[in-house]
Protein backbone atom coordinates (compact mmCIF):
# COMPACT_ATOMS: atom_id res chain seq x y z
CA UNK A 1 -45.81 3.12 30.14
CA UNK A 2 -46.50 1.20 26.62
CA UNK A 3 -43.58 -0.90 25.06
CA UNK A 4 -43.99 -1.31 20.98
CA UNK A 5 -42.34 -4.21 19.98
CA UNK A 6 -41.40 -4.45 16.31
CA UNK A 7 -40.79 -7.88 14.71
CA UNK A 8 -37.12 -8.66 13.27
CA UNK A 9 -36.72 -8.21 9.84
CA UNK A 10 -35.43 -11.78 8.63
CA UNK A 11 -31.98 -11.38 7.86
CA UNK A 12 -30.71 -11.22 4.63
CA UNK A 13 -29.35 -13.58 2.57
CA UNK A 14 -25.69 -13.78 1.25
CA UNK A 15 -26.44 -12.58 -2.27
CA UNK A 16 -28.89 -9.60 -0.73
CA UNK A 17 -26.29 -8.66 1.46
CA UNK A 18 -23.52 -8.38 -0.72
CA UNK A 19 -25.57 -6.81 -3.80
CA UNK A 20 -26.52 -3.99 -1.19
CA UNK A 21 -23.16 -3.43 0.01
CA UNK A 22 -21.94 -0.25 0.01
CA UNK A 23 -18.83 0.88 -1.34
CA UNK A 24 -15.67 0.67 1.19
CA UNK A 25 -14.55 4.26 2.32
CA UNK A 26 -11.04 4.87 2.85
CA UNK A 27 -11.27 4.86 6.68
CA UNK A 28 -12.74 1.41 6.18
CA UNK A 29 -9.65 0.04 4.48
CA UNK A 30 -7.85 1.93 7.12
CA UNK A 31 -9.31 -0.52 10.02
CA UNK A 32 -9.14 -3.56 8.54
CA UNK A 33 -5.70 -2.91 7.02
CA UNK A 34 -4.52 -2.24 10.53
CA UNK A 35 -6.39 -5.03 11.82
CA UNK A 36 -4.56 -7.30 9.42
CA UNK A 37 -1.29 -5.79 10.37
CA UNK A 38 -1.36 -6.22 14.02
CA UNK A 39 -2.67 -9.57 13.78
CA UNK A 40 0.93 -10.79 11.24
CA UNK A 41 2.49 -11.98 14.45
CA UNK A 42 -0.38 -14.67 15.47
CA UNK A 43 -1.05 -16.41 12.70
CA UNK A 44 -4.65 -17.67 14.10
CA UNK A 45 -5.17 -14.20 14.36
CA UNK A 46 -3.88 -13.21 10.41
CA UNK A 47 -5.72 -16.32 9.13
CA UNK A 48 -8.94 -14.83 10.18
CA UNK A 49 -7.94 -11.38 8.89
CA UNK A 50 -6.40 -12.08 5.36
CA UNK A 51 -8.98 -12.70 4.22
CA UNK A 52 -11.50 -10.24 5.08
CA UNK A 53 -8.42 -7.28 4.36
CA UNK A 54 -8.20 -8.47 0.94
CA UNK A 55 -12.19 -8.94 0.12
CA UNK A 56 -12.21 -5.29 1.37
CA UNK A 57 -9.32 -3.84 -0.69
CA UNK A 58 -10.69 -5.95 -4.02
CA UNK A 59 -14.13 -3.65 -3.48
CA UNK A 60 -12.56 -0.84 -2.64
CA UNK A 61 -10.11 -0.81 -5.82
CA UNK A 62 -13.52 -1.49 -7.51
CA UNK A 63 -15.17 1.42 -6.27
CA UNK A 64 -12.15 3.69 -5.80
CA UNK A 65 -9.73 2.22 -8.46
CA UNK A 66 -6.50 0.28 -7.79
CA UNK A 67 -4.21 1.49 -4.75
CA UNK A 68 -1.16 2.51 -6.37
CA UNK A 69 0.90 3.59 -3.33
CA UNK A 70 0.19 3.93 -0.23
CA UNK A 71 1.84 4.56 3.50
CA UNK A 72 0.25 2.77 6.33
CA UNK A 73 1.01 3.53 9.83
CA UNK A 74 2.13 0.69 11.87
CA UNK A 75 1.26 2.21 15.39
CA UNK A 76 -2.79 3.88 14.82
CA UNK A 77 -5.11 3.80 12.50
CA UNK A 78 -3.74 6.21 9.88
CA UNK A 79 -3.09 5.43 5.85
CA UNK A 80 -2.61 8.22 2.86
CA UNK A 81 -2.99 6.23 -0.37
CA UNK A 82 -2.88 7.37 -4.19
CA UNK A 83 -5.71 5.54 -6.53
CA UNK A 84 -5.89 5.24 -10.12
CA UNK A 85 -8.25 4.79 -12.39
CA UNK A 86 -8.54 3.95 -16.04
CA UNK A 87 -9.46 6.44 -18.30
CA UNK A 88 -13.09 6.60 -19.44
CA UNK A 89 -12.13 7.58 -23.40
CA UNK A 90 -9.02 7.66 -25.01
CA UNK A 91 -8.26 10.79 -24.72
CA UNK A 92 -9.09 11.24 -21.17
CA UNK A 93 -6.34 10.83 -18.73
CA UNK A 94 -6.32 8.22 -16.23
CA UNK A 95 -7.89 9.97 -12.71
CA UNK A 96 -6.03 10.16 -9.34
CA UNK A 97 -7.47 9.96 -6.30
CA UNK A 98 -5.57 11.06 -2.61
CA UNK A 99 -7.41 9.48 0.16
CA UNK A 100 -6.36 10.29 3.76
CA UNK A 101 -7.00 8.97 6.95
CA UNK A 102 -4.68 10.39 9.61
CA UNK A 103 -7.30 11.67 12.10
CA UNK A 104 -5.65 9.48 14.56
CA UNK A 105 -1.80 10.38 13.98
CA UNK A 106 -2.50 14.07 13.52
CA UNK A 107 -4.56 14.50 16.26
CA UNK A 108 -2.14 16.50 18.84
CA UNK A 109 -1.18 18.19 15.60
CA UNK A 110 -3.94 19.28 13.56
């Protein structure tokens, strides 16, 4: 039996990493949104999340445009948000966006 062994890659660096980020997707959000929720009631535990929650929303509104409502389930991962964006010329209207994410809570009830 042979064994290849490949080298590690040396890992990038902060700038490489974050100009080779991908957008956020909506499931994304989803996590770390209900991450950050669960974690309001230990505040060692929201401390660490706040931040990374809001990094994540900030490039998702980027991407996606800003979250202009949204219902997040407290109990599973689930979330249905509405996005806008600008418009693009002035006589273009701004662009909506429904993203859902309720895999979780619809489950038993497709």
């Amino acid at each position: 039996m042979t064994e290849l062994v490949q080298p590690y890659a040396a890992a990038p660096t902060q700038a490489e990493h974050q100009s080779h980020e991908h957008p956020p997707s909506f499931t994304e959000l989803v996590y770390a949104h209900f991450i950050w929720w669960r974690a309001l009631h230990d505040e060692d535990a929201h401390a660490h999340a706040t931040p990374g929650y809001h990094r994540l929303r900030s490039r998702f509104e980027q991407h996606h445009g800003r979250v202009v409502h949204a219902y997040w389930c407290s109990d599973v991962e689930s979330a249905v948000a509405l996005t806008e964006r600008p418009r693009a010329h002035r006589w273009h209207r701004h662009r909506l966006d429904f993203h859902r994410e309720s895999d979780w809570a619809t489950k038993e009830h497709p």
